[in-house]
C-alpha atoms as a PDB file:
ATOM      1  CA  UNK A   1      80.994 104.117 139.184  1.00  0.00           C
ATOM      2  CA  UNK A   2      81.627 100.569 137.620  1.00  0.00           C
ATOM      3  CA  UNK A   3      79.130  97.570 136.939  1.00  0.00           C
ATOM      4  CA  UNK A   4      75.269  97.508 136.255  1.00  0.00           C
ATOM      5  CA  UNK A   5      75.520 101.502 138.232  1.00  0.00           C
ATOM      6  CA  UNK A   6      77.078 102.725 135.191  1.00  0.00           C
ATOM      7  CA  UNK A   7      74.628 100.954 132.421  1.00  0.00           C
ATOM      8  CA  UNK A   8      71.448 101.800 135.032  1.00  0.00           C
ATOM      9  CA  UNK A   9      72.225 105.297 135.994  1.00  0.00           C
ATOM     10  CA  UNK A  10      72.392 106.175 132.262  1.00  0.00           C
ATOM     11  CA  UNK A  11      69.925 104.225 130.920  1.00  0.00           C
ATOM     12  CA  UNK A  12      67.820 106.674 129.217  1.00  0.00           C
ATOM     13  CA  UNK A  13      70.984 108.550 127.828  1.00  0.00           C
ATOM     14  CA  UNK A  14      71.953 105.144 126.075  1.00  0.00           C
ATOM     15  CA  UNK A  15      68.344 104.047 125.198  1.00  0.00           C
ATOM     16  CA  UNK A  16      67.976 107.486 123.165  1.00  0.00           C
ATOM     17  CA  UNK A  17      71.732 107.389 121.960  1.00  0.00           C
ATOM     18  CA  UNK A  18      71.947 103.772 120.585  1.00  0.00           C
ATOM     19  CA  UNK A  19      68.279 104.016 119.128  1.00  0.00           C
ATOM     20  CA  UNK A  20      68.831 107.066 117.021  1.00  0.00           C
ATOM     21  CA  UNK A  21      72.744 105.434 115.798  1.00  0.00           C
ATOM     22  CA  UNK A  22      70.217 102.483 114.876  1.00  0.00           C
ATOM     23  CA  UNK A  23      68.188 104.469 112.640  1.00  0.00           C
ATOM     24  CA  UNK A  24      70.554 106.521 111.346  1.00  0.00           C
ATOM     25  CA  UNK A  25      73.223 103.640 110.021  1.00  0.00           C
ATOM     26  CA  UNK A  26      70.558 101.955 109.330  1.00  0.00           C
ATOM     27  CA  UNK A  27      69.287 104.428 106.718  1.00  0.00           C
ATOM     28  CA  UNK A  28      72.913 104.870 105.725  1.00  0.00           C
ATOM     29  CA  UNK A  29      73.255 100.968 105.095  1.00  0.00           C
ATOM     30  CA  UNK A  30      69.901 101.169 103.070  1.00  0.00           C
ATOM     31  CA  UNK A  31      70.969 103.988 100.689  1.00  0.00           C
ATOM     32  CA  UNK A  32      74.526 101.904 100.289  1.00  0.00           C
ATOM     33  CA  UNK A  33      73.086  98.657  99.695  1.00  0.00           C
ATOM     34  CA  UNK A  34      70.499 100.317  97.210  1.00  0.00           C
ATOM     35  CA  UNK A  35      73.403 101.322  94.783  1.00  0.00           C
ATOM     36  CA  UNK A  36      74.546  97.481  94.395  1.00  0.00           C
ATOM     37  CA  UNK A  37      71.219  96.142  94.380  1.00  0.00           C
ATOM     38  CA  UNK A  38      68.221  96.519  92.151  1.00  0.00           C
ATOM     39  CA  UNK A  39      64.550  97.950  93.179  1.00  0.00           C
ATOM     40  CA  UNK A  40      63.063  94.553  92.048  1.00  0.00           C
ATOM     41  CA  UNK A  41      65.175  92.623  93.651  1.00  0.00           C
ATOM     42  CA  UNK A  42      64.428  89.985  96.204  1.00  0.00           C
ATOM     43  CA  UNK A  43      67.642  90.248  98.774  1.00  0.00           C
ATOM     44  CA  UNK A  44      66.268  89.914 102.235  1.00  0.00           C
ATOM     45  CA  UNK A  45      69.128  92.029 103.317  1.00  0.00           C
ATOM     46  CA  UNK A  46      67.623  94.734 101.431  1.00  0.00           C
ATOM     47  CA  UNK A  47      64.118  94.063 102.606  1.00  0.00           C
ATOM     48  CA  UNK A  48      65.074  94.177 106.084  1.00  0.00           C
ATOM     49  CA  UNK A  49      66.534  97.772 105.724  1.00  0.00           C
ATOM     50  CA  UNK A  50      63.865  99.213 104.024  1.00  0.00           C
ATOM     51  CA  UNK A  51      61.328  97.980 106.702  1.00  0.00           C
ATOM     52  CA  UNK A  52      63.217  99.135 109.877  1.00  0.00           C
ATOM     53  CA  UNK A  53      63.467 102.371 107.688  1.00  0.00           C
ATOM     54  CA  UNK A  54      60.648 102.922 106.065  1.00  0.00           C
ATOM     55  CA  UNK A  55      58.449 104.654 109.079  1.00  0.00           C
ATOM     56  CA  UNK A  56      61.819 107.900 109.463  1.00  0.00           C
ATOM     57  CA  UNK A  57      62.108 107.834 105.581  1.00  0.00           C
ATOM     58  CA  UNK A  58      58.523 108.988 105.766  1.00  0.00           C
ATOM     59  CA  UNK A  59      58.845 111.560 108.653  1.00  0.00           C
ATOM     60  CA  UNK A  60      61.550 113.231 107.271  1.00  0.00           C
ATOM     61  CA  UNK A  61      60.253 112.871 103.435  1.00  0.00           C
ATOM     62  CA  UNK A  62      57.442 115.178 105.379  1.00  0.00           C
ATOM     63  CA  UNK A  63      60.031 118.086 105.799  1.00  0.00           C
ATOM     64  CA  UNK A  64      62.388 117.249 103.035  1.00  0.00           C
ATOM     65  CA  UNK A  65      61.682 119.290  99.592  1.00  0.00           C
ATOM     66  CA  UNK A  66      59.888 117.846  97.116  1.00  0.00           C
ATOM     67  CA  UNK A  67      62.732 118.201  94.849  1.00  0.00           C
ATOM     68  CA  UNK A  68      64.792 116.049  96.451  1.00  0.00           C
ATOM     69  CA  UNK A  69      65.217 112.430  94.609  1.00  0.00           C
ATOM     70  CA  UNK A  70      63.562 109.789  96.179  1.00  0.00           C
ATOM     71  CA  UNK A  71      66.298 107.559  96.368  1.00  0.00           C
ATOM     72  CA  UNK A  72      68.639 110.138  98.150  1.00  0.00           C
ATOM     73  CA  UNK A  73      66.059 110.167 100.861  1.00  0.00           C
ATOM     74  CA  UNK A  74      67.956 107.927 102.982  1.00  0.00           C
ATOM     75  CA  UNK A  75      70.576 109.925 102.828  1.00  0.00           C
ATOM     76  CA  UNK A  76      69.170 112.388 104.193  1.00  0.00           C
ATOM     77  CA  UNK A  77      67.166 110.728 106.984  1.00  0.00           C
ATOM     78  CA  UNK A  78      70.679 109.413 108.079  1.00  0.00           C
ATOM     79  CA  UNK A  79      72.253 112.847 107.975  1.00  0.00           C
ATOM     80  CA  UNK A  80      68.694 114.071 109.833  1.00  0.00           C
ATOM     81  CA  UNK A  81      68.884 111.447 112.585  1.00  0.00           C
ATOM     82  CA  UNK A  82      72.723 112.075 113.505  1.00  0.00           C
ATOM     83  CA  UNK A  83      71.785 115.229 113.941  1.00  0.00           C
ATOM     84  CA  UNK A  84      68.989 114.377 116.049  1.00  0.00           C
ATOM     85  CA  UNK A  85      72.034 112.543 118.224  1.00  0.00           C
ATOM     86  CA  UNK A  86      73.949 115.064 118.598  1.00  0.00           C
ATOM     87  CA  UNK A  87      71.162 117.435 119.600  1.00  0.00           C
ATOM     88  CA  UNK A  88      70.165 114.781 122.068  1.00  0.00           C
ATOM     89  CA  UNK A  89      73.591 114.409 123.240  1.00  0.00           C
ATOM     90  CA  UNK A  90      73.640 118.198 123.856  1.00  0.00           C
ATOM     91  CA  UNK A  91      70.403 118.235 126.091  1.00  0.00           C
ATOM     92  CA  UNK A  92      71.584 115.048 128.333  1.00  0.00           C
ATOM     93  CA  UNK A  93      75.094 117.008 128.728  1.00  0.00           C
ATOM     94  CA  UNK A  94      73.713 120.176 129.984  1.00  0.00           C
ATOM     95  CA  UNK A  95      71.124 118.141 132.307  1.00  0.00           C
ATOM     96  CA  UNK A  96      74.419 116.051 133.425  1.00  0.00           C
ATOM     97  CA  UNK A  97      72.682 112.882 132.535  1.00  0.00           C
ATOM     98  CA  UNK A  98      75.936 111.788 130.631  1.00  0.00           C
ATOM     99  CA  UNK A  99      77.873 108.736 132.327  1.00  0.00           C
ATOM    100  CA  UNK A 100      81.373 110.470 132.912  1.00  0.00           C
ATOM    101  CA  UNK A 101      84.918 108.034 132.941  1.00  0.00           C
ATOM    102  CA  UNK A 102      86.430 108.984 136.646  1.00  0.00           C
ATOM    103  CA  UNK A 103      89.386 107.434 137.693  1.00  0.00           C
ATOM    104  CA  UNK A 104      89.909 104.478 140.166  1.00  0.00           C
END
């Protein structure tokens, strides 16, 4: 299987895959940035992050103890959503929805 038949077949297996790496670096990115750069700032690098991450911070701030610092919570939304992945990549593999390399 070569071409557009290996992007097509799959395409829900890399649609869920590639959107939950998004949000997961993503949140990574945000809590590494957030060391170098103040709360107040104005860096629109910054700003970006915490906009594409603000809706999973909150999801997972829903299940996360209270005790938990609010500035390691994208830490832990990033650990959450990798594991999310992985999960994910565990239910495509056992319904063989998981492009395989075969050779010519």
């Amino acid at each position: 299987m070569q071409g557009n038949d290996y992007f097509l077949n799959f395409l829900p297996f890399w649609v869920v895959m590639y959107g939950l790496a998004v949000v997961a670096w993503t949140c990574l990115g945000r809590f590494i940035l957030a060391i170098f750069v103040k709360d107040s700032s104005k860096n629109y690098i910054l700003r970006w992050f915490e906009r594409l991450t603000d809706w999973p911070i909150r999801f997972i701030a829903l299940i996360t103890p209270r005790a938990v610092a609010p500035g390691l919570l994208p830490l832990v939304t990033a650990v959450w959503f990798f594991l999310f992945r992985f999960v994910a990549y565990l239910v495509f593999a056992n319904l063989e929805m998981i492009p395989r390399m075969v050779s010519p």
